[in-house]
C-alpha atoms as a PDB file:
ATOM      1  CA  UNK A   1       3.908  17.996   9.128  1.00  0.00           C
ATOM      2  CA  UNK A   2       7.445  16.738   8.223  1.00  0.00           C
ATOM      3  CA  UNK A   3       9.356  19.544   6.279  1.00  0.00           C
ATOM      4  CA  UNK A   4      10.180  19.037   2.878  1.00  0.00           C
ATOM      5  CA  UNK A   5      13.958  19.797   3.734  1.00  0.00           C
ATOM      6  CA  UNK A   6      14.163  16.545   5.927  1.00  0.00           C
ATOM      7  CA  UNK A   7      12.277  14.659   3.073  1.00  0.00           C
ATOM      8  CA  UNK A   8      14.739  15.773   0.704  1.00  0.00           C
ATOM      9  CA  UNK A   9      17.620  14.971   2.990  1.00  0.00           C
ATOM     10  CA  UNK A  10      16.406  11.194   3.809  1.00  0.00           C
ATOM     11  CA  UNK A  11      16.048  10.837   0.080  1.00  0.00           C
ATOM     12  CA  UNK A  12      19.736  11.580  -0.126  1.00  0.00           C
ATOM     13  CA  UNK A  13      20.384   8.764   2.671  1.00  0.00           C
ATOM     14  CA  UNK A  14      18.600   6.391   0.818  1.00  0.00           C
ATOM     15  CA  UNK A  15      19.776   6.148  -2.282  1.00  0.00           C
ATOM     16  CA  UNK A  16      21.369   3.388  -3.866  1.00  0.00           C
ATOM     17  CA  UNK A  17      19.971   1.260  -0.954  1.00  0.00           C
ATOM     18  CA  UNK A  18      16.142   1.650  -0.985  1.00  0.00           C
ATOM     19  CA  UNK A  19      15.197   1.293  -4.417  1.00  0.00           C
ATOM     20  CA  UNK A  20      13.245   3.875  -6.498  1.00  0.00           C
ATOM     21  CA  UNK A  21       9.969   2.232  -7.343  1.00  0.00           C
ATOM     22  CA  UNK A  22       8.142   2.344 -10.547  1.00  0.00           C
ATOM     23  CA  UNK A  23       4.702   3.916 -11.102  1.00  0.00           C
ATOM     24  CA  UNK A  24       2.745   1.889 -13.364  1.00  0.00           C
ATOM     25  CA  UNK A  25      -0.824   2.112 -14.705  1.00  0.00           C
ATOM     26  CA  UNK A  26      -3.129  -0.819 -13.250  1.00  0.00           C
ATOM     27  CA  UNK A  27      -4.321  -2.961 -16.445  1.00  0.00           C
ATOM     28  CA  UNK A  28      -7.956  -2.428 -15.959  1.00  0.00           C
ATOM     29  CA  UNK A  29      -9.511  -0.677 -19.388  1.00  0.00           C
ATOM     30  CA  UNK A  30     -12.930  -1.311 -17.968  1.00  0.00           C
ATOM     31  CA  UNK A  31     -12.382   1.709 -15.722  1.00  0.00           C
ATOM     32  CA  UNK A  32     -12.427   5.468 -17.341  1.00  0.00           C
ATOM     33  CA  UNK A  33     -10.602   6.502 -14.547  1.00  0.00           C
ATOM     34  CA  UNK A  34      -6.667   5.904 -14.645  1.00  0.00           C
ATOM     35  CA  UNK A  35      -5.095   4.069 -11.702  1.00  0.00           C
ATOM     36  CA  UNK A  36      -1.732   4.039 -11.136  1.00  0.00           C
ATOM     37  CA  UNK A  37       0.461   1.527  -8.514  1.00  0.00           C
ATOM     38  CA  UNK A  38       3.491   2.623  -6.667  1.00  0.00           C
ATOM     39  CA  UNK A  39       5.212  -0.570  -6.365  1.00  0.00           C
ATOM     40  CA  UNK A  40       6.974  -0.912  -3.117  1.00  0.00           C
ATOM     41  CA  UNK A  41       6.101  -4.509  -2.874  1.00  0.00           C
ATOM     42  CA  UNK A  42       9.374  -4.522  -5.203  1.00  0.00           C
ATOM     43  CA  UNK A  43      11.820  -3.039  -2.126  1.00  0.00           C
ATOM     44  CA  UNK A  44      14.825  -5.341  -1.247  1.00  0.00           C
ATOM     45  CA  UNK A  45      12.717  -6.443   2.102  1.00  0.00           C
ATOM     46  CA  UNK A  46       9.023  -6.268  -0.639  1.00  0.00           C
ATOM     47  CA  UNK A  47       8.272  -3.365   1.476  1.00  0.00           C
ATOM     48  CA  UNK A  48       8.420   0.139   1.936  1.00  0.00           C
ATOM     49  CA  UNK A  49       9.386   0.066   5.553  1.00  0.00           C
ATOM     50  CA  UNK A  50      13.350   0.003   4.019  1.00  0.00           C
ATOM     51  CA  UNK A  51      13.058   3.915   4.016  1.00  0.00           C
ATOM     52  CA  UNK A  52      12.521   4.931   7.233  1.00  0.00           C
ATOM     53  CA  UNK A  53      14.404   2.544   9.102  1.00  0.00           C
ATOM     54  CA  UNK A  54      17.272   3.504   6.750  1.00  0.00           C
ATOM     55  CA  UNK A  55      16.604   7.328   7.754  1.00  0.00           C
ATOM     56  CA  UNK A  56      15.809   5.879  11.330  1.00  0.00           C
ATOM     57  CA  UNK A  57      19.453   4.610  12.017  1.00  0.00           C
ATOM     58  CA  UNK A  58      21.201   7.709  10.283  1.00  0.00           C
ATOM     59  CA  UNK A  59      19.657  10.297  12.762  1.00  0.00           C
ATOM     60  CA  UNK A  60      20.016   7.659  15.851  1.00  0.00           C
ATOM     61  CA  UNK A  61      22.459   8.245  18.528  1.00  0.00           C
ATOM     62  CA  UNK A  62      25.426   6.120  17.108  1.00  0.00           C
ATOM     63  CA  UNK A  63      26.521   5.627  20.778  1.00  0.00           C
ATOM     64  CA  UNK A  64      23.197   4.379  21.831  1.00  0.00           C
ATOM     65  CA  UNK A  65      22.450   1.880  18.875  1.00  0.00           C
ATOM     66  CA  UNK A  66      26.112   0.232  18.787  1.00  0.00           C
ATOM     67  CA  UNK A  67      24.894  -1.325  22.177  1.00  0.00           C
ATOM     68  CA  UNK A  68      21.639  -3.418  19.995  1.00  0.00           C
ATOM     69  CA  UNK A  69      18.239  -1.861  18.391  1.00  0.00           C
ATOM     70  CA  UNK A  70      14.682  -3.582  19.097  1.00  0.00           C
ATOM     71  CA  UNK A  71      11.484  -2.804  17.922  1.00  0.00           C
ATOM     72  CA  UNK A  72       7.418  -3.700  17.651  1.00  0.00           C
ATOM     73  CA  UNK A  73       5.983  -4.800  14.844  1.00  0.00           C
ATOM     74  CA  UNK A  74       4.052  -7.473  12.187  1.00  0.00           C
ATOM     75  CA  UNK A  75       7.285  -8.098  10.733  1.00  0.00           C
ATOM     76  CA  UNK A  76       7.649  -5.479   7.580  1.00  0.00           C
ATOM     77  CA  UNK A  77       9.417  -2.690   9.885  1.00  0.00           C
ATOM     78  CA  UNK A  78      11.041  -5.493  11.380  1.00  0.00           C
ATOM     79  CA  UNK A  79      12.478  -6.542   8.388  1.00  0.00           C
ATOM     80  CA  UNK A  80      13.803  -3.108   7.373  1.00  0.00           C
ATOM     81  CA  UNK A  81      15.430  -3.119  10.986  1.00  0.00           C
ATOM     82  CA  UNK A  82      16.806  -6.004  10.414  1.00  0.00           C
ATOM     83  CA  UNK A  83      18.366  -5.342   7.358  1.00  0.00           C
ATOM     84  CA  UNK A  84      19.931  -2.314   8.099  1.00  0.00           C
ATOM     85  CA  UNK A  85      21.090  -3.811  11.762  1.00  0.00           C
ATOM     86  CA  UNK A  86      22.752  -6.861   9.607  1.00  0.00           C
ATOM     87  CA  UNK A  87      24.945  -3.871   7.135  1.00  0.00           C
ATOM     88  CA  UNK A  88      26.091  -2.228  10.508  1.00  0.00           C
ATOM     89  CA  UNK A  89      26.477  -5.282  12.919  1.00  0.00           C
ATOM     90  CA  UNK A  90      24.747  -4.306  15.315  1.00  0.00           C
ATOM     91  CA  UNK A  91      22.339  -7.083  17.189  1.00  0.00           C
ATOM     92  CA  UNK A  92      18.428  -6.149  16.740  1.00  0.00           C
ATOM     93  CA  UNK A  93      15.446  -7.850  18.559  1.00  0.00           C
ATOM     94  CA  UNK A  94      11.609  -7.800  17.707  1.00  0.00           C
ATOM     95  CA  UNK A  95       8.871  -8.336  19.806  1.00  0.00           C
ATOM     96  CA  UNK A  96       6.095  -9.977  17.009  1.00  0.00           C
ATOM     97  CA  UNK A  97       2.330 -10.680  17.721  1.00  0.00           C
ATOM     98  CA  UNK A  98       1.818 -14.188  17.757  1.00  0.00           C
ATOM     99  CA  UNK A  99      -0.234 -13.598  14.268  1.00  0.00           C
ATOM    100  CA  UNK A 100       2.158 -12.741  12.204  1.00  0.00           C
ATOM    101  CA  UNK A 101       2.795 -14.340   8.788  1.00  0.00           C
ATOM    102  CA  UNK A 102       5.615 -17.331   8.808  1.00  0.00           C
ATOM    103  CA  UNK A 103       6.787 -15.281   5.645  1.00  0.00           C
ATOM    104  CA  UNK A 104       7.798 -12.309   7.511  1.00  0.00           C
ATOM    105  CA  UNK A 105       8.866 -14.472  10.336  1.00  0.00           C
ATOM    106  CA  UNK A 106      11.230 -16.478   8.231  1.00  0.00           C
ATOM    107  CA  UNK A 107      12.828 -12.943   6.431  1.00  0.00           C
ATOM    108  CA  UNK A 108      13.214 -11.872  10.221  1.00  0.00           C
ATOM    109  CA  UNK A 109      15.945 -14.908  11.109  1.00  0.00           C
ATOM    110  CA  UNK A 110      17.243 -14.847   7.121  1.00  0.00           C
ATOM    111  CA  UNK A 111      18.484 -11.339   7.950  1.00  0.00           C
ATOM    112  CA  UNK A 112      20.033 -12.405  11.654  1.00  0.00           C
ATOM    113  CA  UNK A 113      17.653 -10.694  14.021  1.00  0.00           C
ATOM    114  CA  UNK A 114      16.138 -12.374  16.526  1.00  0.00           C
ATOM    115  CA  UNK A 115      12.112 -12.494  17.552  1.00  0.00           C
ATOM    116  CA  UNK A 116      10.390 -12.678  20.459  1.00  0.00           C
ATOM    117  CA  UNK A 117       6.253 -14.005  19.722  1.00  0.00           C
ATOM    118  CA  UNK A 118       3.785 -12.143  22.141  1.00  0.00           C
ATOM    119  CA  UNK A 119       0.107 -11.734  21.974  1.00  0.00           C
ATOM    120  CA  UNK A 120      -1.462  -8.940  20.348  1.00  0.00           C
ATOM    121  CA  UNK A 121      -2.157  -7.258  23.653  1.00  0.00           C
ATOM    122  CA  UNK A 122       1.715  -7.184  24.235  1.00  0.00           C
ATOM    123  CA  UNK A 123       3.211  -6.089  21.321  1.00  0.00           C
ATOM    124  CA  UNK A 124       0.694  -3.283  21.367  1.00  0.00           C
ATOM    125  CA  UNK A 125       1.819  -2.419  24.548  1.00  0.00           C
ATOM    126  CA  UNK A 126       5.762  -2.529  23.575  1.00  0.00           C
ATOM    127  CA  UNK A 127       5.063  -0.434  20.964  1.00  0.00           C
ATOM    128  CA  UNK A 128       3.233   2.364  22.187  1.00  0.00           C
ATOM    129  CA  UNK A 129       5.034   1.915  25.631  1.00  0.00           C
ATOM    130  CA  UNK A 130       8.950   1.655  23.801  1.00  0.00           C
ATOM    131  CA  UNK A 131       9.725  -0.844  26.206  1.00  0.00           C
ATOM    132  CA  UNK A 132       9.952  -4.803  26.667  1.00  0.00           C
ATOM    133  CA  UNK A 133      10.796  -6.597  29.941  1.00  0.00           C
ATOM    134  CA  UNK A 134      14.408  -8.164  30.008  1.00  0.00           C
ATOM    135  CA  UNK A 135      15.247  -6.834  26.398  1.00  0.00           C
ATOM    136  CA  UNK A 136      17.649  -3.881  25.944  1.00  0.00           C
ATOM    137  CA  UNK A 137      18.570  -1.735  23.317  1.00  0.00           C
ATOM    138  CA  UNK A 138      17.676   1.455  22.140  1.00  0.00           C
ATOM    139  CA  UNK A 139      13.933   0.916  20.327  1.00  0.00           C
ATOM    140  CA  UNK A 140      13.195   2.254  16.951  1.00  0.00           C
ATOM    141  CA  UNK A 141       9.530   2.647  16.903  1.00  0.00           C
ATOM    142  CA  UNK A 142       7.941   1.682  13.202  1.00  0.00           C
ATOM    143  CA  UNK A 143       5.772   4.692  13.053  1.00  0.00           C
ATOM    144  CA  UNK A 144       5.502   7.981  15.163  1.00  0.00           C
ATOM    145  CA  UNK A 145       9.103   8.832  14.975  1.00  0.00           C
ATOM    146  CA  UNK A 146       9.786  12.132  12.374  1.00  0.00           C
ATOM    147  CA  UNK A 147      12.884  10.510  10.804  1.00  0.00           C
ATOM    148  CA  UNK A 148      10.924   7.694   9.866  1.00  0.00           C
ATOM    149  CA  UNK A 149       7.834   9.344   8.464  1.00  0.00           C
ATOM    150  CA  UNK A 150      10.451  11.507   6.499  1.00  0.00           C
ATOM    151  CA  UNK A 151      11.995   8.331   4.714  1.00  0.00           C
ATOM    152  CA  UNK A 152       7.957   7.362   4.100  1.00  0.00           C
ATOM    153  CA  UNK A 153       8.026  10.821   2.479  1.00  0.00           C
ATOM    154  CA  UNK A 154      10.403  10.355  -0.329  1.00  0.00           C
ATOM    155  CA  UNK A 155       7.674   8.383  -2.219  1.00  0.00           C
ATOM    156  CA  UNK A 156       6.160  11.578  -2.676  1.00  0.00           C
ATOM    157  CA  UNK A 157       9.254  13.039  -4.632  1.00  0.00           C
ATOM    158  CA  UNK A 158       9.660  10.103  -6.527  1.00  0.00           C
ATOM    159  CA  UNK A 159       5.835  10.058  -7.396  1.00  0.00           C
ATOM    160  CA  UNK A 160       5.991  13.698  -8.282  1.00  0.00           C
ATOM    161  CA  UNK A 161       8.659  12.934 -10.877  1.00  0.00           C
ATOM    162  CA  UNK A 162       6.677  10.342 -12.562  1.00  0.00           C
ATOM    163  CA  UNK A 163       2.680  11.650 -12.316  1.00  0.00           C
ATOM    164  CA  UNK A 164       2.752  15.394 -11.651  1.00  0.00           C
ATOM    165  CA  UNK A 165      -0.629  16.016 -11.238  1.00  0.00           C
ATOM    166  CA  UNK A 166      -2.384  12.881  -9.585  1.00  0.00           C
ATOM    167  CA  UNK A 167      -5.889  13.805  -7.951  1.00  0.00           C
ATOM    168  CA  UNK A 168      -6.054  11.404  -5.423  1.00  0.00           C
ATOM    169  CA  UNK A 169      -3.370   9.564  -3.370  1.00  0.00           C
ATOM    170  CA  UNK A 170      -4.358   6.303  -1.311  1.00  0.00           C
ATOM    171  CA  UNK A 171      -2.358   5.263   1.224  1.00  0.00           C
ATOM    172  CA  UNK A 172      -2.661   1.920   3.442  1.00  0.00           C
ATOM    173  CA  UNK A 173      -3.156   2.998   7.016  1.00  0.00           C
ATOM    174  CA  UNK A 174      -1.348   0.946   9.933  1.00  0.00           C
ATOM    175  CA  UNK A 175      -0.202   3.380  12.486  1.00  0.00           C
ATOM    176  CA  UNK A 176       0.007   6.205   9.948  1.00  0.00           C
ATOM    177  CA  UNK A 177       3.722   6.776   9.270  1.00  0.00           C
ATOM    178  CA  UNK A 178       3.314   5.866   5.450  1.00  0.00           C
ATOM    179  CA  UNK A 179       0.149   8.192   5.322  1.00  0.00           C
ATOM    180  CA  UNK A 180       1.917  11.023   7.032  1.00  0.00           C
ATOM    181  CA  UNK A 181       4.993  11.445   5.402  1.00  0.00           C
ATOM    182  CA  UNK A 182       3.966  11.169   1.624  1.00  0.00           C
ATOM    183  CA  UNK A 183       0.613  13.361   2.895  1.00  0.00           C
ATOM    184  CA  UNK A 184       3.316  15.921   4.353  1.00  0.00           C
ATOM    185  CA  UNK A 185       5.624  16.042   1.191  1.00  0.00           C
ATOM    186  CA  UNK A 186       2.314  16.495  -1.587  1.00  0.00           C
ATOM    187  CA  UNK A 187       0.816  18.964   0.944  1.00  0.00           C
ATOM    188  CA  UNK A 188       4.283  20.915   0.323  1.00  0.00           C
ATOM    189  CA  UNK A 189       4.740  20.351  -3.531  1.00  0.00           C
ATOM    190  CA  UNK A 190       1.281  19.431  -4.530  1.00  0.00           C
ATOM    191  CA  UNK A 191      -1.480  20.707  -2.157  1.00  0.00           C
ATOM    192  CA  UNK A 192      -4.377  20.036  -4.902  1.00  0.00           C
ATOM    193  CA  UNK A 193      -3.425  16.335  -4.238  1.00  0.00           C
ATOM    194  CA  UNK A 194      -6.032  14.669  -1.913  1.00  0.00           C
ATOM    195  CA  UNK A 195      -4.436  11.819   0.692  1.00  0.00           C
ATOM    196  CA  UNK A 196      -6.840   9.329   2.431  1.00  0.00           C
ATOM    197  CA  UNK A 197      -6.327   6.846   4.821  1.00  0.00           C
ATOM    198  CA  UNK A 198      -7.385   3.495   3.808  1.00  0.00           C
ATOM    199  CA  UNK A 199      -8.466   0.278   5.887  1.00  0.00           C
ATOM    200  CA  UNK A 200      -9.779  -3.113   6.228  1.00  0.00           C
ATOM    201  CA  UNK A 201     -13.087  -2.552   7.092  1.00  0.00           C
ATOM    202  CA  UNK A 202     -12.663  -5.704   9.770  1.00  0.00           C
ATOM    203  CA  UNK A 203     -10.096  -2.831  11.643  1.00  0.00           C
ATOM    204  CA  UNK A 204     -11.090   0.795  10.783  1.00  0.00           C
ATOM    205  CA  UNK A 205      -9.997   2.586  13.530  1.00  0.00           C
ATOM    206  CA  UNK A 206      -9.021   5.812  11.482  1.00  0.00           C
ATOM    207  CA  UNK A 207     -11.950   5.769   9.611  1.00  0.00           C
ATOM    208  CA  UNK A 208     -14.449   5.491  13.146  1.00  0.00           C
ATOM    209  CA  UNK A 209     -12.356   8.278  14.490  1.00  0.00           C
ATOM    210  CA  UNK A 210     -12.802  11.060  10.970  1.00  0.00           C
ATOM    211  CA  UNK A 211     -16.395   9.699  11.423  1.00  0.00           C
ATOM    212  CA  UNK A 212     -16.564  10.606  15.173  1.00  0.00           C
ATOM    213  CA  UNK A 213     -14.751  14.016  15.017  1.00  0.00           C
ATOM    214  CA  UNK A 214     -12.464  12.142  17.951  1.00  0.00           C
ATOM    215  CA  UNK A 215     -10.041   8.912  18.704  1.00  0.00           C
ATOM    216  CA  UNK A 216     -12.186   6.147  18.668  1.00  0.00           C
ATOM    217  CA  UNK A 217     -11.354   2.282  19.238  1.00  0.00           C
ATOM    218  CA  UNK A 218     -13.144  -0.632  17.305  1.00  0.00           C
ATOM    219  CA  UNK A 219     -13.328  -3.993  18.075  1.00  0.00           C
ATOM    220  CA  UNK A 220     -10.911  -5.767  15.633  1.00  0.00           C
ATOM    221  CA  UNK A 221     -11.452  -8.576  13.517  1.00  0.00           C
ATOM    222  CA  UNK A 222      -8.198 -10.660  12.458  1.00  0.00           C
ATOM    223  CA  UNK A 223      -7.654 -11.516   8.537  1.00  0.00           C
ATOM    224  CA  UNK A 224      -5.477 -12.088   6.388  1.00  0.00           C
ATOM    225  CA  UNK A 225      -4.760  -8.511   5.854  1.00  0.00           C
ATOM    226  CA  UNK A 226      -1.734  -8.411   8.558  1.00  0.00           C
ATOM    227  CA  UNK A 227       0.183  -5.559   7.762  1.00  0.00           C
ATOM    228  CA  UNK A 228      -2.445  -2.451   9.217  1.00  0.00           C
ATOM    229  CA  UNK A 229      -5.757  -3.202  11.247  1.00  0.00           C
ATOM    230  CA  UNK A 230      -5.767  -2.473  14.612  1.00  0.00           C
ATOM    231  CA  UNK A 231      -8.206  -1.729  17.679  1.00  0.00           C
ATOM    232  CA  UNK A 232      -7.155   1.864  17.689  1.00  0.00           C
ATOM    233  CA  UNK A 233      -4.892   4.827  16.943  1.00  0.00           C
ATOM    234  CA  UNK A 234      -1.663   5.803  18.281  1.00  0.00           C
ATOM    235  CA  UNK A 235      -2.307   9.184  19.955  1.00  0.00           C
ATOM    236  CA  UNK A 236       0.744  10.779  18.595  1.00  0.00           C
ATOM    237  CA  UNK A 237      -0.648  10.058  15.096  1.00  0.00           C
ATOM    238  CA  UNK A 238      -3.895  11.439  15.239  1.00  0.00           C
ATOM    239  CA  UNK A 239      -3.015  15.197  15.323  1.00  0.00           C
ATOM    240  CA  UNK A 240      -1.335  14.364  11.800  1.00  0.00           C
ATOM    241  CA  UNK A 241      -4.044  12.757  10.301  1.00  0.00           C
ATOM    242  CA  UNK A 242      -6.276  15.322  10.957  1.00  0.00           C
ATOM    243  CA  UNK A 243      -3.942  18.321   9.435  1.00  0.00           C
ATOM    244  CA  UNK A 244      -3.189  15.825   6.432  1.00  0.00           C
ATOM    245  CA  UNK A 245      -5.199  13.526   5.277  1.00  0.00           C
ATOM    246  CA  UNK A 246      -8.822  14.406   3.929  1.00  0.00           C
ATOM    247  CA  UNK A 247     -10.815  11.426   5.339  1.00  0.00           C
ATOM    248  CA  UNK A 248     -10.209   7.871   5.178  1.00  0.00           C
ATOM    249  CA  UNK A 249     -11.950   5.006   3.315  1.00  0.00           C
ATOM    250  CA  UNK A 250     -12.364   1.168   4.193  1.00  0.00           C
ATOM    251  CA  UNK A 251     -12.821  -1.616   2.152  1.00  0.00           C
ATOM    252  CA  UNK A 252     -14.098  -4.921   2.652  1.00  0.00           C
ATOM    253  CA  UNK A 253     -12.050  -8.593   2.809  1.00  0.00           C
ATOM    254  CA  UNK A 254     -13.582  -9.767   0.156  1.00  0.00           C
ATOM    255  CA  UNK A 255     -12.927  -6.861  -2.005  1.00  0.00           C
ATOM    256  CA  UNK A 256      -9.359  -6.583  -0.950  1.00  0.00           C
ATOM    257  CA  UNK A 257      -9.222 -10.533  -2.094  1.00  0.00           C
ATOM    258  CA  UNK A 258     -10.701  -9.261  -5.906  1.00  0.00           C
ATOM    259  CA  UNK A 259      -8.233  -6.287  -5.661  1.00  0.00           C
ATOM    260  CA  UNK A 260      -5.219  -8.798  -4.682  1.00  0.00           C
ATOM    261  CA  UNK A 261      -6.055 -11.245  -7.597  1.00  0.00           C
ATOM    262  CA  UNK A 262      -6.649  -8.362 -10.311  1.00  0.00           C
ATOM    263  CA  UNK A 263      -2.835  -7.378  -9.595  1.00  0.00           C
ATOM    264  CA  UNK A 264      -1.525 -10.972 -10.142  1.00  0.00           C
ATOM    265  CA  UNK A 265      -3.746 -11.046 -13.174  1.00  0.00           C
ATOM    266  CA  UNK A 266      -3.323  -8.337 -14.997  1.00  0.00           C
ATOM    267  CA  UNK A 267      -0.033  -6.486 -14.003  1.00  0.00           C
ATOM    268  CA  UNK A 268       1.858  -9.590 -12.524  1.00  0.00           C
ATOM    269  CA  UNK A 269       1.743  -7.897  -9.056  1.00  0.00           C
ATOM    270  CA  UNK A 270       2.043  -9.670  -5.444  1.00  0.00           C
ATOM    271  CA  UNK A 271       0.831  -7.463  -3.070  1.00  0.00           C
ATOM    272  CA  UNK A 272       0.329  -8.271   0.562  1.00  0.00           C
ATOM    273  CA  UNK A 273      -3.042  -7.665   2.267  1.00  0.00           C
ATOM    274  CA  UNK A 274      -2.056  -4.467   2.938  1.00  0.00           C
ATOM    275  CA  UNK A 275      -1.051  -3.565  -0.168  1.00  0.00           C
ATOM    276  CA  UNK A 276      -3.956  -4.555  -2.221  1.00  0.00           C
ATOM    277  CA  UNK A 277      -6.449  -2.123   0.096  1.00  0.00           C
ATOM    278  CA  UNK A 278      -6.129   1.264  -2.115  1.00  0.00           C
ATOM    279  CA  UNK A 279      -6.898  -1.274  -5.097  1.00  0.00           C
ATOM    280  CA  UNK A 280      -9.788  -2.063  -3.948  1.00  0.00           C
ATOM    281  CA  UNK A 281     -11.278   1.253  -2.809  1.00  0.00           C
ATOM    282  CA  UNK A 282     -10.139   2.627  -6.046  1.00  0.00           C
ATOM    283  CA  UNK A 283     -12.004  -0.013  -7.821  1.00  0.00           C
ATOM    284  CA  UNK A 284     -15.170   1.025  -5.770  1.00  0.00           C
ATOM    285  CA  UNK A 285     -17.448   4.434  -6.058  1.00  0.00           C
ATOM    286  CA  UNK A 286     -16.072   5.776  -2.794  1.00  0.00           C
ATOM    287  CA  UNK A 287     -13.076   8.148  -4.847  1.00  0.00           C
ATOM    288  CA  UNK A 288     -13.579  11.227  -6.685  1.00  0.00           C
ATOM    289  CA  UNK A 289     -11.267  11.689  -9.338  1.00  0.00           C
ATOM    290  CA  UNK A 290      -9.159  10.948 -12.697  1.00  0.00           C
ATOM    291  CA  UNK A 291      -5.991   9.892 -11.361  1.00  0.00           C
ATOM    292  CA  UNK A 292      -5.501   8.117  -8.763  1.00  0.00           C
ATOM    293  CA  UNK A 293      -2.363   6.291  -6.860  1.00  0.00           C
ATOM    294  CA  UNK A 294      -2.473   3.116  -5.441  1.00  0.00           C
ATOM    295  CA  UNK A 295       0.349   3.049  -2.406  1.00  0.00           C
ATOM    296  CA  UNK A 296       1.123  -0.808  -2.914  1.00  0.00           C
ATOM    297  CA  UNK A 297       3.074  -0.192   0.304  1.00  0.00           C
ATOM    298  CA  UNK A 298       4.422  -4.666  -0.017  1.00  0.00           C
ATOM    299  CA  UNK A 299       4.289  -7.910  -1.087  1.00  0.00           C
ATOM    300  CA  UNK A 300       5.061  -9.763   1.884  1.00  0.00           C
ATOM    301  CA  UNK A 301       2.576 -12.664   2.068  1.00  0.00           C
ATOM    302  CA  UNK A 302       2.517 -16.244   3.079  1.00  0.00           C
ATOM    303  CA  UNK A 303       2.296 -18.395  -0.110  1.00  0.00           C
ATOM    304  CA  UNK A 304      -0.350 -20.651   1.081  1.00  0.00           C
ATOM    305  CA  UNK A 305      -2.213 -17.560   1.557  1.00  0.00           C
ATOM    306  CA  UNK A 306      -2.058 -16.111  -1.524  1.00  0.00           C
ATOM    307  CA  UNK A 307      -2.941 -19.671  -3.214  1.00  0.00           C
ATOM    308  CA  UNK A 308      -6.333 -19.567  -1.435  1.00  0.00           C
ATOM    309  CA  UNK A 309      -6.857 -15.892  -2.179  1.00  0.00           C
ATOM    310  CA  UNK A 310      -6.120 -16.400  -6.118  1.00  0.00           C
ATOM    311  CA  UNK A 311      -8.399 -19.829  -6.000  1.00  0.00           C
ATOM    312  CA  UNK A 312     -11.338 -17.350  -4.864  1.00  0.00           C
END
């Protein structure tokens, strides 16, 4: 569990440069239930990965990233990376799978870092490996690291502040960094508050492993969710799934698509993928309870994409 005193201090570091998100109610009156969104699609970078990399590169050895950052990732950690390697001039590389969305890849060279496309395999390897052949730096790794689960965690203050007494918090589950941090600040402030996991059913690795009592891979089917979906867990992250969250949830593409197109209808939203996942299982039977948050954790998705999505 992150402590609540390192949550409270990377809150401090990012303010005035990640911005504090609004909690809204989602427009749907033909639920009983009352859903709420925390918008992080709205972040300078349309994701919430601006936290921790902001935390990230305040508790990095300044000697050691002056000489260049890299990292691993689908392109919304890269992005926060980026950004923050752009205010500090420092040079950043990312090592990409070859999958990931021209939208994220074209915010990666807007912000002056450069990327390096690998296969799936690869970056995989990069990231749990924090190393790339002929690229140097010193690597900022988008999920297991405590100072970037800690930025993840100030979403719990700020949702504290605005719905003191949610039920049920759902969280989108890549390599569990978001999951972990706002799990470890409600199990601090609100314990009554229940965290899941929740996944693409096409790449449910956390929700195999809660269903197997052990770390289990899946076979993994590519969509156009991008942002979490993967073969397997990091092992780092497993441990802190099991002490936070209560379980995870999955639900399918097709009900992520409903969930994506019910937030551009009624509340305006664009939500990646990703984001749209706790929509959807809190649209389903699968959740117990009253009030439940919706971790729309971006909005980072190619517009051709999102056209076919909203034309059903």
């Amino acid at each position: 569990m992150i402590p609540i005193a390192e949550i409270r201090a990377a809150r401090k570091a990012i303010e005035g440069r990640a911005l504090r998100t609004p909690l809204v109610r989602l427009n749907y009156p033909e639920s009983s239930r009352e859903i709420y969104l925390k918008l992080e699609s709205l972040q300078p970078i349309a994701s919430f990965k601006l936290r921790g990399a902001i935390n990230a590169f305040r508790l990095a050895p300044p000697e050691e990233i002056a000489k260049g950052v890299f990292t691993a990732s689908a392109g919304n950690w890269a992005q926060g990376i980026a950004w923050v390697a752009r205010e500090k001039s420092i040079p950043c590389t990312i090592i990409v799978p070859d999958h990931a969305p021209k939208t994220k890849l074209a915010a990666i060279e807007r912000l002056g870092a450069r990327h390096i496309d690998v296969p799936y395999d690869a970056w995989w390897q990069c990231m749990t490996e924090r190393r790339f052949d002929g690229v140097k730096g010193f690597f900022l790794h988008p999920v297991e690291d405590k100072p970037v689960m800690a930025g993840n965690g100030t979403i719990a203050l700020e949702l504290l502040e605005d719905l003191p007494d949610p039920d049920v918090v759902l969280v989108p589950w890549g390599g569990g960094g978001l999951s972990s941090g706002i799990a470890s600040g409600l199990a601090q402030l609100r314990p009554e508050t229940r965290v899941y996991g929740v996944e693409v059913e096409t790449a449910a690795p956390l929700s195999a492993s809660f269903s197997a009592g052990e770390m289990t891979q899946v076979e993994r089917k590519p969509s156009f969710v991008d942002g979490i979906g993967s073969g397997g867990l990091l092992p780092k992250m497993w441990p802190l799934a099991q002490e936070l969250l209560k379980g995870a949830f999955t639900a399918s593409v097709a009900e992520v698509e409903r969930a994506l197109r019910l937030l551009v209808e009624r509340n305006r939203v664009v939500a990646e993928g990703a984001g749209a996942v706790p929509v959807a299982v809190a649209l389903g039977d699968k959740v117990e309870g009253e009030k439940i948050v919706c971790i729309v954790s971006g909005g980072n998705i190619d517009t051709e994409v999102l056209l076919k999505v909203l034309e059903g």
